[in-house]
Protein backbone atom coordinates (compact mmCIF):
# COMPACT_ATOMS: atom_id res chain seq x y z
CA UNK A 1 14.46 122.95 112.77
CA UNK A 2 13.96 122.62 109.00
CA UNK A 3 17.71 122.74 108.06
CA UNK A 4 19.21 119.57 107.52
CA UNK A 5 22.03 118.30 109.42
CA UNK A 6 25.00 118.23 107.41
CA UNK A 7 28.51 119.72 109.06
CA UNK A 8 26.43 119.66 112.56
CA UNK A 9 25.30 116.32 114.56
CA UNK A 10 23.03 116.58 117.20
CA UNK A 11 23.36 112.58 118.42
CA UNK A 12 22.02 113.61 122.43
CA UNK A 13 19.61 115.94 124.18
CA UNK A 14 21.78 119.16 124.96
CA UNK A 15 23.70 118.95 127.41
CA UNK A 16 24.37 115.42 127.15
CA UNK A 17 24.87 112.81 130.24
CA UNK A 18 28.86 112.97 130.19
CA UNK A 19 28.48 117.07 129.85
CA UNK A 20 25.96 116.97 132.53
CA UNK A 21 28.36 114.63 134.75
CA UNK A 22 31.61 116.93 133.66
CA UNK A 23 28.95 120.34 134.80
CA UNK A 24 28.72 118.35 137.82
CA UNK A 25 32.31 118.41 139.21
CA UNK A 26 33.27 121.65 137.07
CA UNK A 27 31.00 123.50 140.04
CA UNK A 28 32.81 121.12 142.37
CA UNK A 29 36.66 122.35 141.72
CA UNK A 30 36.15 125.06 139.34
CA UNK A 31 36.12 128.89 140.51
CA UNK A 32 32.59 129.97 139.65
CA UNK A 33 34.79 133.28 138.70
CA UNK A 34 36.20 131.29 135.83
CA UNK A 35 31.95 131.38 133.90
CA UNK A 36 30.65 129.24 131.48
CA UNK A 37 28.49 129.99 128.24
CA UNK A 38 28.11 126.76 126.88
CA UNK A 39 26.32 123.51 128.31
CA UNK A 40 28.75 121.07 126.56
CA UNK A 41 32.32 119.76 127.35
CA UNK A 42 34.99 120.08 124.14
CA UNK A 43 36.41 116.48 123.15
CA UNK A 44 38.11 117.15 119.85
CA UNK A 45 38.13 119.46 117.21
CA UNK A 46 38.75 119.94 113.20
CA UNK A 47 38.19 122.67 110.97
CA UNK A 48 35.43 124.44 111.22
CA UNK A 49 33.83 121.96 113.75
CA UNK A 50 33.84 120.96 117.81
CA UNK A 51 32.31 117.54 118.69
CA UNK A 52 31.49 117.15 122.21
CA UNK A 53 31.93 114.45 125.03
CA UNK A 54 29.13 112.79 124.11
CA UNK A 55 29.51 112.64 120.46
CA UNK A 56 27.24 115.89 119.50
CA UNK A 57 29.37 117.97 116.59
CA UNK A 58 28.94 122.05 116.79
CA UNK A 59 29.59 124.40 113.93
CA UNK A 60 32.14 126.71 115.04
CA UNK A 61 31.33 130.36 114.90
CA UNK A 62 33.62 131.52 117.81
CA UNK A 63 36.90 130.05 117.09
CA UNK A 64 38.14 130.28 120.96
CA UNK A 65 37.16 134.02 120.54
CA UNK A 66 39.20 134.70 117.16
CA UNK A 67 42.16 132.05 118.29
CA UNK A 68 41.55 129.69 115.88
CA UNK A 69 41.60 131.63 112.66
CA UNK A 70 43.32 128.83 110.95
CA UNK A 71 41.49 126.49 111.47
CA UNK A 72 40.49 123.79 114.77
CA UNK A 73 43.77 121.28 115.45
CA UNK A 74 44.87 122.57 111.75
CA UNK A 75 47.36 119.69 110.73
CA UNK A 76 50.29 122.27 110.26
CA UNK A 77 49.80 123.34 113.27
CA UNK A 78 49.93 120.12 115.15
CA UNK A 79 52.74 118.64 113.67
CA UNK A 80 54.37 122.10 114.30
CA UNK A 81 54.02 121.86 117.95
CA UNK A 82 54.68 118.21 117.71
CA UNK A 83 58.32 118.21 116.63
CA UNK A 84 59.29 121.40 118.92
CA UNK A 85 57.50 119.94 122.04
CA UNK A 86 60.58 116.88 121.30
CA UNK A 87 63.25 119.73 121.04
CA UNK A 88 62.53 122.30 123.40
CA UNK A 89 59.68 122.52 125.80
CA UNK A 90 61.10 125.75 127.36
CA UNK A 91 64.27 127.37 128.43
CA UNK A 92 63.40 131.29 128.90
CA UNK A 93 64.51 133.31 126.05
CA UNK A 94 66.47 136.08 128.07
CA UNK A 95 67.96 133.14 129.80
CA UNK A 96 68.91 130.75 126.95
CA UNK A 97 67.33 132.38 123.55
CA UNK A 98 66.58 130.69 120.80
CA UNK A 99 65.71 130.87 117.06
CA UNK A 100 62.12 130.73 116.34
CA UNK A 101 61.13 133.14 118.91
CA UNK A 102 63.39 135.70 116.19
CA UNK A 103 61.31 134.40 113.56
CA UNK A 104 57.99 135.31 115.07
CA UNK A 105 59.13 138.47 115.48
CA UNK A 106 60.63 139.10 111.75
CA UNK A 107 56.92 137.59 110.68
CA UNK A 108 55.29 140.16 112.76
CA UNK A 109 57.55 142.87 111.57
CA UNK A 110 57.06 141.68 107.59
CA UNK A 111 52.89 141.84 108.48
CA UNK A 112 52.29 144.91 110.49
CA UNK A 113 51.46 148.30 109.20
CA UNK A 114 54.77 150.46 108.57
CA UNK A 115 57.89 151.03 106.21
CA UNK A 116 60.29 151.69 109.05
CA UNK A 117 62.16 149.41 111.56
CA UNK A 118 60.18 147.33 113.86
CA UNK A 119 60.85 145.22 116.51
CA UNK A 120 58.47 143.07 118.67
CA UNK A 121 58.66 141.66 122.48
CA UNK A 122 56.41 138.54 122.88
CA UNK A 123 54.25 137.59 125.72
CA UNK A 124 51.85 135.22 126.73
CA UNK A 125 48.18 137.20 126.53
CA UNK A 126 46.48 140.12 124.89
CA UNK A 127 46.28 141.32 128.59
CA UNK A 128 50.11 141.54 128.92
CA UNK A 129 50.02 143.05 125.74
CA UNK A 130 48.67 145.48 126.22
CA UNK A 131 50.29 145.87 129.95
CA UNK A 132 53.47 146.39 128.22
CA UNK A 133 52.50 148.46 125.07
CA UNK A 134 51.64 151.24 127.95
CA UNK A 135 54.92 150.52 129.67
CA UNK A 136 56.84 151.45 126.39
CA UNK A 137 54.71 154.18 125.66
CA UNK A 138 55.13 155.90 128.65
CA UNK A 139 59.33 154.89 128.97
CA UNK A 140 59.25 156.28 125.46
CA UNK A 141 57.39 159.73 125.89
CA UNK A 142 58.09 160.38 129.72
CA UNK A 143 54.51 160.81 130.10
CA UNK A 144 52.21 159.00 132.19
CA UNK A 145 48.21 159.51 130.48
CA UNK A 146 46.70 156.82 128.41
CA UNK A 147 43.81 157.87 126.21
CA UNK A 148 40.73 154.94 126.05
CA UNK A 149 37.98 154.62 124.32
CA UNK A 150 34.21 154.23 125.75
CA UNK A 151 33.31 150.65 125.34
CA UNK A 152 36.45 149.02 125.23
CA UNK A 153 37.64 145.89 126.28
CA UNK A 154 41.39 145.56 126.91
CA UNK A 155 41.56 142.45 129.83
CA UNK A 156 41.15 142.04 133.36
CA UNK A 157 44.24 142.81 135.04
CA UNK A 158 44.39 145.52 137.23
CA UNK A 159 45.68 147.83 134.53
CA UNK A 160 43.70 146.56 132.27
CA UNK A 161 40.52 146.82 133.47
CA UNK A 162 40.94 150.82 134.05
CA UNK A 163 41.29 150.55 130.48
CA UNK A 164 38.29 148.54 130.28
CA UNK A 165 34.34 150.31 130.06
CA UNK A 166 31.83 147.48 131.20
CA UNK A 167 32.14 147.41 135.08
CA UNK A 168 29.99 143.69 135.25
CA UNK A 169 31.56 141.45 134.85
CA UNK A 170 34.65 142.75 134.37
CA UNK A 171 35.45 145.45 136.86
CA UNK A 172 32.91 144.51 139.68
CA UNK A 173 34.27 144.34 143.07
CA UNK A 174 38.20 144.20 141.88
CA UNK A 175 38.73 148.30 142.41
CA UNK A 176 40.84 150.27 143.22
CA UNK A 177 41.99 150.78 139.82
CA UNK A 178 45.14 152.29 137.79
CA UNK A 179 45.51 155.87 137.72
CA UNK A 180 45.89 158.45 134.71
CA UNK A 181 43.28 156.57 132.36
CA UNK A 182 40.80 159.15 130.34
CA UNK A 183 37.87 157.82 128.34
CA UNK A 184 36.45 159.40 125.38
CA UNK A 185 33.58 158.44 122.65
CA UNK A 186 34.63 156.01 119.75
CA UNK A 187 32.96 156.27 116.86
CA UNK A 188 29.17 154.19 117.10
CA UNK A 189 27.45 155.04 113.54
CA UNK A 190 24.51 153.48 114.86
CA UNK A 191 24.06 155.40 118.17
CA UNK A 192 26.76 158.45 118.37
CA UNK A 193 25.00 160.97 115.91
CA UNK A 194 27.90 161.75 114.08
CA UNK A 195 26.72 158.75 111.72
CA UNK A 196 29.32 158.21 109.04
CA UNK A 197 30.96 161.27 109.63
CA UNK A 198 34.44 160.00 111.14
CA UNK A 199 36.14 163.13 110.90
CA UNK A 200 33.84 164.86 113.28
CA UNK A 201 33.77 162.40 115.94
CA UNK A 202 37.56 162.05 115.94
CA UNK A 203 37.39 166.18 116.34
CA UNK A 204 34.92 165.61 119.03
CA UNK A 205 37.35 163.18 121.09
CA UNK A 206 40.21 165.50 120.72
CA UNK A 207 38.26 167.18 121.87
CA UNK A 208 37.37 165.71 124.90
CA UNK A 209 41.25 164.93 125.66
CA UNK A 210 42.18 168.29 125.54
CA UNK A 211 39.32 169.21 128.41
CA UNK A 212 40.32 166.02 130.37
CA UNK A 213 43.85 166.02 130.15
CA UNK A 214 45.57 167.81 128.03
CA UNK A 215 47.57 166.54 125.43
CA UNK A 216 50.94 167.21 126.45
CA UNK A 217 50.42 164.71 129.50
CA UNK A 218 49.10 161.99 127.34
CA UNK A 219 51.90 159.15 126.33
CA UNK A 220 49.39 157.34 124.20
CA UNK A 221 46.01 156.73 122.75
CA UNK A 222 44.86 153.06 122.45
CA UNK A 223 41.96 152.22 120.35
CA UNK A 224 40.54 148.82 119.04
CA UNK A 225 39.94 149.22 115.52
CA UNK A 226 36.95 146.89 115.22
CA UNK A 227 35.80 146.70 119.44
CA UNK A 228 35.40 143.67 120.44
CA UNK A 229 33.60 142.81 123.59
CA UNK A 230 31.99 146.31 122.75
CA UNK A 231 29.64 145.20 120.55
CA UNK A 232 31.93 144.54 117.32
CA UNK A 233 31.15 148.09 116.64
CA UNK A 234 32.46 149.13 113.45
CA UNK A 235 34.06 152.83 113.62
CA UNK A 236 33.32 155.53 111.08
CA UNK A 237 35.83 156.18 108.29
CA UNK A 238 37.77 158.93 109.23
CA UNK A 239 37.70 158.40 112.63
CA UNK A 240 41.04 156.05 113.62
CA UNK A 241 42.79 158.08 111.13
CA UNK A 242 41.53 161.58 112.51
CA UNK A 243 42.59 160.16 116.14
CA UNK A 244 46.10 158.94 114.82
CA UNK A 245 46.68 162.46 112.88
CA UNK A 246 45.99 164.36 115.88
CA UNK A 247 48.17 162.07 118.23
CA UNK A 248 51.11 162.16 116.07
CA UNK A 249 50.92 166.43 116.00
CA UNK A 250 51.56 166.22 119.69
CA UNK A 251 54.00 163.47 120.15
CA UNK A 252 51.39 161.26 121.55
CA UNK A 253 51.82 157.40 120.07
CA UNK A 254 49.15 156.13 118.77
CA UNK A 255 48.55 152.24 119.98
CA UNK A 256 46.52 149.57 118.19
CA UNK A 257 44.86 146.86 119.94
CA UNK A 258 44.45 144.38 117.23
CA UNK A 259 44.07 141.46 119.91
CA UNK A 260 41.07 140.29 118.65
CA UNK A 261 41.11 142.04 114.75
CA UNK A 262 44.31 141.11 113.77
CA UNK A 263 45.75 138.32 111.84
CA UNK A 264 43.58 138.31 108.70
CA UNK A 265 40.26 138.43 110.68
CA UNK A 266 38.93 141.39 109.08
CA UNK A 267 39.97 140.80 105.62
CA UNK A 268 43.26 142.53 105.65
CA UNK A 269 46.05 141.39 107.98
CA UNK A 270 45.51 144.18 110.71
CA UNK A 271 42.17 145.87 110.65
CA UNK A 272 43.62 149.50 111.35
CA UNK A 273 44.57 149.21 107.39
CA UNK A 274 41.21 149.53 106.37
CA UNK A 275 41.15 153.27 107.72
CA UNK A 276 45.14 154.25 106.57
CA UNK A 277 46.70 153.75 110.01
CA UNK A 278 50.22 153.04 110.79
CA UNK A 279 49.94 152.78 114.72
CA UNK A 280 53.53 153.38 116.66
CA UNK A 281 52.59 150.14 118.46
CA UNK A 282 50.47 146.97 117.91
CA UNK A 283 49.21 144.93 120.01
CA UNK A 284 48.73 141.12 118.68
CA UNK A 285 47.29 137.48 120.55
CA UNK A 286 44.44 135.34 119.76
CA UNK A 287 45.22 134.33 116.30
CA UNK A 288 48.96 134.72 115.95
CA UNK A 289 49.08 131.50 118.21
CA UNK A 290 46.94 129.60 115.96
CA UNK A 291 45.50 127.89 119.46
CA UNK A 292 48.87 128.21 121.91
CA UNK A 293 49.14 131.05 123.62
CA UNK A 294 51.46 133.82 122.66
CA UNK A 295 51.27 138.00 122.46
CA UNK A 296 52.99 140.80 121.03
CA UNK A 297 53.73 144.04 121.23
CA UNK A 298 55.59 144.93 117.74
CA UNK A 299 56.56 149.03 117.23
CA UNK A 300 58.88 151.10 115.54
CA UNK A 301 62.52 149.98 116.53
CA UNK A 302 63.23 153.83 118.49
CA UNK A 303 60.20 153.64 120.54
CA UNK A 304 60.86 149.57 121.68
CA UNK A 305 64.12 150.15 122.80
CA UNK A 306 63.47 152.93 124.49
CA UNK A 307 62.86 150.50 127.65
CA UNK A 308 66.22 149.34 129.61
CA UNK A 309 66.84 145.25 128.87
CA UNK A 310 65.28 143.32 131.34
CA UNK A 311 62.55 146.07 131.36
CA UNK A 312 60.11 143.91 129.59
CA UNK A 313 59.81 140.04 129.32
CA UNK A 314 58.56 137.43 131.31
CA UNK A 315 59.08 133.73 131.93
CA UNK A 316 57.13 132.24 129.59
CA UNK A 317 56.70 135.19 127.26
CA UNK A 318 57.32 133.29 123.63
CA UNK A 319 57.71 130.25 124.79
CA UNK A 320 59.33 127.96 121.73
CA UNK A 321 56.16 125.42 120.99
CA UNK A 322 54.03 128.40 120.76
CA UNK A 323 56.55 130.04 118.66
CA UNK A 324 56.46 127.03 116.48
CA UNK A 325 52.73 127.21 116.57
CA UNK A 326 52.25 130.83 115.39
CA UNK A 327 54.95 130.36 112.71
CA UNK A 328 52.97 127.65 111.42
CA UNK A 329 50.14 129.60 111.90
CA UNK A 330 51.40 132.31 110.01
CA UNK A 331 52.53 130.32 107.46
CA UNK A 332 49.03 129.11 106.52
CA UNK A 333 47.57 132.62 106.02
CA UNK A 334 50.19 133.34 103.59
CA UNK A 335 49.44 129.97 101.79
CA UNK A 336 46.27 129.86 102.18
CA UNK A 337 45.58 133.60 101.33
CA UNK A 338 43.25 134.01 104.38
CA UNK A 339 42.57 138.01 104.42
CA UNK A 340 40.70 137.37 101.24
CA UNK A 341 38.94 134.12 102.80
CA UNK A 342 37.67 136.50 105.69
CA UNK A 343 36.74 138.75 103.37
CA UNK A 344 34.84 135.91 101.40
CA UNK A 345 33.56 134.92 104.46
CA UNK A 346 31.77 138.30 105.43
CA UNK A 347 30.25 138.86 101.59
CA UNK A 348 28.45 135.62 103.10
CA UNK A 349 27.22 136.97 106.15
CA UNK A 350 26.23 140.10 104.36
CA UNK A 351 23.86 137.99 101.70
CA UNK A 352 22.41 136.50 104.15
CA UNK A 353 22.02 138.13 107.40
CA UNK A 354 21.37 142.10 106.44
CA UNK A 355 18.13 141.58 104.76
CA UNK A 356 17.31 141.15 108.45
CA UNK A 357 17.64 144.36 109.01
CA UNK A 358 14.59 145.49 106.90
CA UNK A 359 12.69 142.06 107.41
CA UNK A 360 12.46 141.75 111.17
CA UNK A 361 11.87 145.18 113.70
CA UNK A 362 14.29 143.46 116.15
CA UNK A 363 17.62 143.70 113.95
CA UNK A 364 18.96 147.06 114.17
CA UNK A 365 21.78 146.42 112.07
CA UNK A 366 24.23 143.58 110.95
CA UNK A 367 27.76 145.09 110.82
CA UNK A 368 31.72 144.37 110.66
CA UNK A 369 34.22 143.64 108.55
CA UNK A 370 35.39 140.23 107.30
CA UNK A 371 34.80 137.74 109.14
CA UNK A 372 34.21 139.33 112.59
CA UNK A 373 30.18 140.07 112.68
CA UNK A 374 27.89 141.54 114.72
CA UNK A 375 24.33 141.61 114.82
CA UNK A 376 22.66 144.50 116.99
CA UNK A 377 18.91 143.74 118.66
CA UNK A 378 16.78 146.08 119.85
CA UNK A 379 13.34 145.95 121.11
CA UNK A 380 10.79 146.68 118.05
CA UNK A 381 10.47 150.30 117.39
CA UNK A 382 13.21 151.45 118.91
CA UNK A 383 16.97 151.60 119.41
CA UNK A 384 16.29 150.04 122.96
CA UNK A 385 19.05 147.29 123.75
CA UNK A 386 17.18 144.03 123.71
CA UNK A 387 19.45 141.69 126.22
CA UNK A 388 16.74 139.12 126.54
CA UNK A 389 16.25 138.26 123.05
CA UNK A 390 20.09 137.88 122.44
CA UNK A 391 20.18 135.35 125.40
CA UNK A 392 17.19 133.48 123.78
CA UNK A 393 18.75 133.28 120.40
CA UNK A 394 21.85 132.00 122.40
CA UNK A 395 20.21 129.07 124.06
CA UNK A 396 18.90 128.33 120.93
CA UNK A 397 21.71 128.09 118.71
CA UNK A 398 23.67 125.56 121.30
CA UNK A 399 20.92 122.95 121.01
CA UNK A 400 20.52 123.47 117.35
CA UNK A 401 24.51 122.74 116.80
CA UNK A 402 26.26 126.17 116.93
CA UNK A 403 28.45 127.78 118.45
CA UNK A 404 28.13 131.61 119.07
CA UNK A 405 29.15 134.02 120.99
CA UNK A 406 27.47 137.73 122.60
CA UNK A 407 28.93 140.64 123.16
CA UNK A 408 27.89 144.47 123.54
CA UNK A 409 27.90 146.71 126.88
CA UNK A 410 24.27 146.04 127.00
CA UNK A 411 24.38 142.57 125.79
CA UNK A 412 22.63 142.85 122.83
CA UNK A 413 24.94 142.04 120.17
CA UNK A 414 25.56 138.41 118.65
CA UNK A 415 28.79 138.36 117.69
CA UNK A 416 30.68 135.88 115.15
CA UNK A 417 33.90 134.79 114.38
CA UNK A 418 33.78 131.58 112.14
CA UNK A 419 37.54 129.63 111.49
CA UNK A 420 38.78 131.26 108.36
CA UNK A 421 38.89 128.11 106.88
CA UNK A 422 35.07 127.24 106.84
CA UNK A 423 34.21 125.70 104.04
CA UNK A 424 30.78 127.52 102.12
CA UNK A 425 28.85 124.85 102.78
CA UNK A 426 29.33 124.54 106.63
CA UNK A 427 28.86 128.46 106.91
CA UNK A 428 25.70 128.36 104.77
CA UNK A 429 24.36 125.68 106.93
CA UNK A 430 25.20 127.75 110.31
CA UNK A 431 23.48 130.92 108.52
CA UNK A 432 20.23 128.92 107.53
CA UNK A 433 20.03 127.93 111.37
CA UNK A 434 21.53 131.25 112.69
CA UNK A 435 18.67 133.35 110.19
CA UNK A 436 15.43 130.73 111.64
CA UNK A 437 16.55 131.00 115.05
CA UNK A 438 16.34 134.66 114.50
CA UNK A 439 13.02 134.99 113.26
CA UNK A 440 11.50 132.78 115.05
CA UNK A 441 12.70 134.10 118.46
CA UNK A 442 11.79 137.48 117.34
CA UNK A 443 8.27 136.45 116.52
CA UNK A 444 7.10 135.93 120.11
């Protein structure tokens, strides 16, 4: 590797004996349902860096999928959580509320799309998110369809995973699944042959709903504005708004999942800005937590208390150290300015990883927006998925100090989601090692 170390420090071969000891007993008392895609055991973290159990220090390009936006153990954060974990560890809000879980959800009505009243329920996961955006959408409209889109990833509950396209690993052997879920095309400039034309392929999904279910049976449509575990596939301009018109002619709400988008990632605050959206409902995790775990569902105020009280909620469901957390969180992308550091971030990636494109026959294209990435490989000369190179370049970039991620239905998309708060100089270290992994993989 001819890029000096710098932000990374490879002290060990990779994995390293404590890793290899920890891999030992993880396959001893760990589900083998649970997986694991890297080699190496977490110690500690900082910034835009994780340093291992045995003293090895990663560049970190997945951020706990899109968790940490803020930053790894960001110092606001921690003392944050530090002075409410003394106050309050929990109580239940429905039981005995209290004030920061309000605050979160003024902070996610000030953020999200929308001039109107909005109010928010909070939750632990983008799963139960999402779980209870349908719940309100179909208490709201009295109607029980839910419009998907092909390739989209919305969790693994039981609900969930109707909602969710890629059967392995996700789906495989856990059926049967929800009823009343209807799939139709998102936008995929790349591969759908409507190209940049957004309009048309939001015609053509209408489309489809109409033949599948008709729209006066559908309660909502729920579409990721960037997909995720889809490939970070990028839809065409025209396309989330087309959907959203024609939902909102026939009373249909129009839901956006902006688990893994939202929160600055993209370069705005919510991703679904970029296209003119004002979704009835959002659905928010990952980074509002800045590493605890907390969800939303935020919506206009008619439609959220449409449900009768005790209707939605849960035990630990905003939780007051996460609360804490994701105000601090917040806090920091206000200060910090952080949709225009993502934004930074993928002007970056786009100097240095699209030239790919036309350099190598493996790169089919480098898309996204901010700083949620995606590279696309394909086998030379074609649009062919190419799975095995993208597990290659994988391996690789562990024992050369990053830390990526893949994603795609056919596995062929690297996918990456650097802190926001990477400096330039650790990012244009991870891109020199990222770019001669690539070529040289792709030479043999």
């Amino acid at each position: 590797m001819s890029v000096p170390q710098v932000a990374r420090k490879i002290a060990t071969a990779i994995p390293g004996p404590k890793s290899q000891a920890l891999e030992e007993e993880h396959k001893q008392y760990v589900s083998a349902g649970v997986g694991q895609l890297m080699p190496v055991f977490a110690e500690s973290a900082s910034g835009a860096t994780i340093t291992d159990v045995d003293g090895n220090r990663f560049i970190d390009l997945a951020s706990g999928i899109a968790v940490t936006g803020v930053g790894n153990c960001a110092p606001e954060v921690v003392k944050a959580v530090q002075d409410e974990v003394a106050k309050l560890t929990h109580t239940n809000f429905a039981t005995t509320p209290y004030a920061n879980y309000i605050e979160v959800c003024k902070k996610l009505a000030e953020h999200t799309p929308g001039d109107f009243a909005k109010k928010s329920v909070l939750v632990n996961s983008g799963a139960e998110a999402v779980e209870n955006a349908i719940k309100i959408a179909r208490k709201y409209t009295g109607r029980s369809a839910v419009v998907v889109m092909e390739n989209a990833f919305h969790g693994r509950t039981n609900l969930t995973m109707a909602m969710t396209t890629k059967s392995m690993p996700y789906k495989q052997g856990f059926g049967a699944f929800a009823p009343d879920i209807y799939r139709v095309p998102f936008s995929y400039p790349l591969r759908d042959g409507f190209g940049s034309d957004g309009a048309a392929a939001a015609k053509a999904a209408a489309a489809k709903i109409e033949l599948l279910v008709g729209h006066e049976n559908v309660a909502a449509i729920i579409a990721e504005p960037v997909q995720g575990e889809g490939g970070f596939i990028v839809p065409a301009p025209g396309f989330l708004s087309g959907l959203a018109d024609w939902a909102h002619e026939h009373d249909v709400l129009y839901i956006s999942d902006e688990i893994q988008a939202g929160f600055c990632r993209t370069g705005k605050w919510f991703a679904c800005e970029y296209d003119g959206v004002t979704p009835d409902l959002i659905t928010t995790a990952k980074a509002l937590g800045g590493g605890m775990p907390i969800a939303a569902v935020t919506g206009r105020a008619e439609i959220m208390d449409s449900v009768q009280a005790g209707g939605i909620g849960g035990t630990y469901g905003g939780n007051p150290v996460s609360c804490a957390s994701a105000l601090a969180a917040v806090k920091l992308m206000e200060d910090k300015g952080l949709p225009a550091r993502a934004a930074h971030i993928g002007e970056l990636a786009d100097a240095a990883l699209k030239p790919l494109v036309d350099e190598l026959d493996t790169v089919a294209e480098v898309r996204g927006l901010g700083a949620m990435i995606g590279i696309e490989f394909v086998k030379p000369g074609s649009l062919e998925p190419n799975k095995e190179l993208v597990g290659r370049i994988a391996k690789r970039t562990v024992q050369e100090g990053l830390i990526v991620l893949t994603c795609g239905i056919n596995g062929n998309v690297i996918r990456l989601l650097p802190t926001l708060t990477i400096t330039d100089e650790e990012f244009g270290e991870a891109l020199d090692v990222l770019k001669e992994i690539i070529t040289e993989e792709s030479a043999k």
